[in-house]
Protein backbone atom coordinates (compact mmCIF):
# COMPACT_ATOMS: atom_id res chain seq x y z
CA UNK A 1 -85.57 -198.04 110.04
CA UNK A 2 -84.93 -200.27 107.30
CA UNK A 3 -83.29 -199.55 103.67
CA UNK A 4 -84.06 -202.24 100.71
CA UNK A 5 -83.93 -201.71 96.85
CA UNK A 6 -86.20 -203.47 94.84
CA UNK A 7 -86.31 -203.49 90.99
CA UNK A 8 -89.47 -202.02 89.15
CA UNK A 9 -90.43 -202.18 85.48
CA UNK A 10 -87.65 -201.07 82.57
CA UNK A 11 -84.91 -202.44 84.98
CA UNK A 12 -85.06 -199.06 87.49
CA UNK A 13 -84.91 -199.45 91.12
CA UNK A 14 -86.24 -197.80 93.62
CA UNK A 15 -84.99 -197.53 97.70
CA UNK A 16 -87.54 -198.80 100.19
CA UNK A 17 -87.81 -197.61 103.64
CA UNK A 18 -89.22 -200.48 105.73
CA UNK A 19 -90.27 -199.41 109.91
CA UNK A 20 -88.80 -201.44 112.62
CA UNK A 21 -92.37 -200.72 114.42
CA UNK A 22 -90.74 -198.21 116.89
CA UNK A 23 -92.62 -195.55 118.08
CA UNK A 24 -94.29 -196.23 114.60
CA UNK A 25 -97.59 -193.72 114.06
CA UNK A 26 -101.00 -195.12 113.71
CA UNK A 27 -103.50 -194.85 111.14
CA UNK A 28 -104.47 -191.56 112.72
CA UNK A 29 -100.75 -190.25 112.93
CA UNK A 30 -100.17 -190.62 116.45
CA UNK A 31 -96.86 -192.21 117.66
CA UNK A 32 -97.33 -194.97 120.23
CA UNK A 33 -95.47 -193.06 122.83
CA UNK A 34 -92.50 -194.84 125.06
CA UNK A 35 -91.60 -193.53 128.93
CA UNK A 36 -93.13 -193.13 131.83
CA UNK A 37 -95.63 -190.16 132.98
CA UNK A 38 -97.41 -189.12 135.84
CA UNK A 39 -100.25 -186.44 136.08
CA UNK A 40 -102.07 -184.85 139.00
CA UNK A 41 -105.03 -182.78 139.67
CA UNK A 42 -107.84 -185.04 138.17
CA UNK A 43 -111.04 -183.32 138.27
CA UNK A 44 -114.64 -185.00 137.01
CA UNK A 45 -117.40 -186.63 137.59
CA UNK A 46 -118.24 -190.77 138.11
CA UNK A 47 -121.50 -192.45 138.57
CA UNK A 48 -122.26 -196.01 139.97
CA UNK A 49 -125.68 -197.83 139.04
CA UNK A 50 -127.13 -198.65 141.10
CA UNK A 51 -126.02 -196.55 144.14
CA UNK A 52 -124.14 -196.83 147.36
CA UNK A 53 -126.56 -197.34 150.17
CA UNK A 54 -126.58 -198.45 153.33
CA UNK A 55 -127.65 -202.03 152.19
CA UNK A 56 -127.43 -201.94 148.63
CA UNK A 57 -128.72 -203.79 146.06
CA UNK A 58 -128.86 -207.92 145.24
CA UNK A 59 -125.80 -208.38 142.66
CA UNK A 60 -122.73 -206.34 141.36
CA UNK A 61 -122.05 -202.65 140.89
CA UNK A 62 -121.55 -200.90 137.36
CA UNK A 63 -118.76 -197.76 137.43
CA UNK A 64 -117.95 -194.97 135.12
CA UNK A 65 -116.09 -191.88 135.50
CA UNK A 66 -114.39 -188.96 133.55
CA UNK A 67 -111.55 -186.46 134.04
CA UNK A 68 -109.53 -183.67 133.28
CA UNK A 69 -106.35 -182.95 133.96
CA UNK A 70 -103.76 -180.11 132.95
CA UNK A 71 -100.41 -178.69 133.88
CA UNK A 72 -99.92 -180.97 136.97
CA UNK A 73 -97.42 -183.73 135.13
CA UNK A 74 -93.92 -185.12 135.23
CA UNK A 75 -93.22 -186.55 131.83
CA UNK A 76 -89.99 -188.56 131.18
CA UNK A 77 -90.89 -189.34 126.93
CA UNK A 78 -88.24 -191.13 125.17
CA UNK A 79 -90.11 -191.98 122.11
CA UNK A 80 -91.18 -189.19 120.48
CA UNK A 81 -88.00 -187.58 121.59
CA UNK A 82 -88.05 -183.81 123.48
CA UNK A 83 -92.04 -184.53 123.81
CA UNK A 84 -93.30 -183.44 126.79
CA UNK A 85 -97.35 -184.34 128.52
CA UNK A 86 -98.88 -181.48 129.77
CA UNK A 87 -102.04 -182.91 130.31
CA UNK A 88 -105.37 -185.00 129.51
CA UNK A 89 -108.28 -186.33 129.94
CA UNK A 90 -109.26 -189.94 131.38
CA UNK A 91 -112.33 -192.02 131.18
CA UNK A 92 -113.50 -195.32 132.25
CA UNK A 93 -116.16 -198.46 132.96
CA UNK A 94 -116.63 -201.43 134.35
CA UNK A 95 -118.20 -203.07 137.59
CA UNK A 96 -117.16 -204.24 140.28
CA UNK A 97 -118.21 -207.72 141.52
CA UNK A 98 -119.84 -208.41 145.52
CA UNK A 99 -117.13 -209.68 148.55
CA UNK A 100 -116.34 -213.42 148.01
CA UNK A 101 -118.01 -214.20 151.05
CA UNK A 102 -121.05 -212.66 149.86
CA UNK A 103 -123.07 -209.15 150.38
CA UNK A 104 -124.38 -206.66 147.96
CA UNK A 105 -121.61 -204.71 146.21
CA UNK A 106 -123.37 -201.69 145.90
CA UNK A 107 -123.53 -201.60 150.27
CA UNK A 108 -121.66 -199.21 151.60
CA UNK A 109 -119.28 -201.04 154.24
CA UNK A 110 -118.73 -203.66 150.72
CA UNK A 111 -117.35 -200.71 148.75
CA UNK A 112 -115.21 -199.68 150.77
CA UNK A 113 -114.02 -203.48 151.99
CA UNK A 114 -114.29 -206.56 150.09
CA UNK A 115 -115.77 -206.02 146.86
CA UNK A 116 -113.79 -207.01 143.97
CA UNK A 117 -113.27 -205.24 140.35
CA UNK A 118 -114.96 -207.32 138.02
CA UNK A 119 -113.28 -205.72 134.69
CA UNK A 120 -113.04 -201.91 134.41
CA UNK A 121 -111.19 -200.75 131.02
CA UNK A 122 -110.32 -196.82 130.32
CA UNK A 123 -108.19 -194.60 127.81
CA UNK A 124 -106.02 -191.67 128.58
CA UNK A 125 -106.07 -189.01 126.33
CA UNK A 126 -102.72 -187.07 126.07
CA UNK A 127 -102.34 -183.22 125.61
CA UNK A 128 -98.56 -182.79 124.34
CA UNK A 129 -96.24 -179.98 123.36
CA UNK A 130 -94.87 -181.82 120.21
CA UNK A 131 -96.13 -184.31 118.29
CA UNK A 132 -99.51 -185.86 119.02
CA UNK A 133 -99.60 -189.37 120.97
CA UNK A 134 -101.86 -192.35 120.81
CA UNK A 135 -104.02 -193.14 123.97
CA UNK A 136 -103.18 -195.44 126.78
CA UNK A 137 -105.44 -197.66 127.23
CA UNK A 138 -105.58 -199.98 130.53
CA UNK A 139 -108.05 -203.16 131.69
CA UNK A 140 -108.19 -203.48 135.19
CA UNK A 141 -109.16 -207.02 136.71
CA UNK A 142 -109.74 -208.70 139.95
CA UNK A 143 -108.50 -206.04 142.44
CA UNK A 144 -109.54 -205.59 146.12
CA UNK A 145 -109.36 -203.20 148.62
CA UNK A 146 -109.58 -200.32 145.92
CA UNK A 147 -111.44 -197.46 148.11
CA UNK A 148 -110.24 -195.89 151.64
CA UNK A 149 -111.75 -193.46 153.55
CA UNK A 150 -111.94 -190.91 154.03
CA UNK A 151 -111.54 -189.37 151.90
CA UNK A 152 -113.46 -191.69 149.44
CA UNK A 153 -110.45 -192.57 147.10
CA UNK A 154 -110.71 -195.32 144.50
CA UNK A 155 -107.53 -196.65 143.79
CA UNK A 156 -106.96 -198.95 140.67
CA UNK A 157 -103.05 -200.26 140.55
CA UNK A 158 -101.86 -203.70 140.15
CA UNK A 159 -100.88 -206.01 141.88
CA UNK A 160 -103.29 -207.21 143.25
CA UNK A 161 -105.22 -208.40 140.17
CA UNK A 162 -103.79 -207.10 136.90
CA UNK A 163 -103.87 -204.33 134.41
CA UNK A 164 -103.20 -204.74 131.19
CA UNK A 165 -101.37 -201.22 129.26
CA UNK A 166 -102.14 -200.96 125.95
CA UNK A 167 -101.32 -197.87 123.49
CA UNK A 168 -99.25 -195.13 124.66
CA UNK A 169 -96.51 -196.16 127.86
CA UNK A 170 -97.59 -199.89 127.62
CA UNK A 171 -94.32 -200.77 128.92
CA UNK A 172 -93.16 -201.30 131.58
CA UNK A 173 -96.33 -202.92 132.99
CA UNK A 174 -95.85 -200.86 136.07
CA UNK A 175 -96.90 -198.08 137.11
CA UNK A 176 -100.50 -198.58 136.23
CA UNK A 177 -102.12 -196.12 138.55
CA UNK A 178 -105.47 -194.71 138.87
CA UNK A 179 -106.29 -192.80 141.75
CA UNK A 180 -109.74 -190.70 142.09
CA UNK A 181 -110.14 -188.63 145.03
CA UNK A 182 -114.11 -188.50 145.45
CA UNK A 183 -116.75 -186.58 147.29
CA UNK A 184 -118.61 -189.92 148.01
CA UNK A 185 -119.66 -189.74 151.99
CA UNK A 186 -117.66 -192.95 152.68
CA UNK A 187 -116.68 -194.80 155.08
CA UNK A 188 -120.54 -194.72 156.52
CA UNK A 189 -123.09 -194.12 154.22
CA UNK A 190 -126.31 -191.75 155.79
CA UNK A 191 -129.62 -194.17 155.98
CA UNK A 192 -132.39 -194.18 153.85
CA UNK A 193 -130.09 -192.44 150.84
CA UNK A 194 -128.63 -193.33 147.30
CA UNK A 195 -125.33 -192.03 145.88
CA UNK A 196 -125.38 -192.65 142.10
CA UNK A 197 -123.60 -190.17 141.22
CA UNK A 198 -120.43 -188.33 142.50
CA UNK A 199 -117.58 -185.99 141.87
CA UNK A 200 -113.61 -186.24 141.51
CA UNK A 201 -111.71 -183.66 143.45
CA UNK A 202 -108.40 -185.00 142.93
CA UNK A 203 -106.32 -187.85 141.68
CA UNK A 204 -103.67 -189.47 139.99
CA UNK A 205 -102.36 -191.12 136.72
CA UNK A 206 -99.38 -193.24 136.71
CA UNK A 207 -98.22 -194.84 133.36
């Protein structure tokens, strides 16, 4: 914080206070938090469009999913000070692009091997005990190798590619984790059906 005097009509003068930017609060009075903090215990729902099959479909693969999470995280907060996450919510979308080599992303054996996220961007909201915090927001681009199975777990963490931290925790650049823990029937896919939608039984956030 900053301290300046500046002179006003009739010769008075009145004291400034000027922000370094710090942990400065938005326009919505919600600190951009510094530290680190990882939750557990993600439970929601995703959908993919158009659905994992056994061959899939010409082109790339659109993704979204949402989640809760509560009383499952290890905060370390220095900025607010003493505040502590106890929770949140995460959602997200994007696609991901089909294998370099080529393929339908939206095939099974692709998902789970060499398809490649196009650009998938989400925002944490934060559930606090002290002051409220801004949202971290993260773009994820170009990783590989992001599901494993079984079970089905979509992993999103850079390197590879990159994710860019916005927000809340945007520094240090890592950790970046997301993890969701799915009830996708991965790694082979039963013939003749479509899975467009699915649900998160677990997970991670790292920030």
């Amino acid at each position: 914080m900053l301290l300046k005097r500046a002179a006003v009509a009739g010769g008075l003068s009145v004291l400034l206070v000027l922000s370094t930017g710090v942990g400065v609060a938005s326009a919505k009075g919600k600190v951009k938090a510094q530290g680190t903090v990882t939750c557990g215990g993600l439970h929601g729902t995703g959908a993919l469009n158009p659905g994992l099959s056994v061959t899939g479909s010409p082109g790339g693969m659109k993704i979204n999913y949402k989640a809760t999470f509560a009383g499952n995280c290890n905060s370390n907060v220095t900025t607010p000070p003493g505040d502590v996450v106890t929770g949140g919510s995460v959602k997200g979308s994007g696609f991901y692009d089909p294998p370099p080599l080529g393929g339908n992303a939206s095939a099974c054996v692709n998902f789970l091997g060499g398809d490649v996220v196009g650009t998938i961007k989400e925002t944490i909201q934060w559930t606090t005990t002290g002051p409220p915090i801004a949202p971290t927001h993260i773009t994820y681009q170009m990783q590989t190798g992001t599901v494993t199975a079984p079970p089905a777990t979509i992993t999103l963490v850079a390197p590879p590619g990159t994710a860019v931290k916005t927000g809340s925790f945007a520094l240090p650049a890592v950790p970046n984790l997301t993890q969701l823990v799915t009830d996708l029937p991965l790694p082979s896919c039963p013939a003749g059906a479509v899975f467009k939608t699915f649900n998160i039984v677990d997970g991670q956030i790292a920030v």
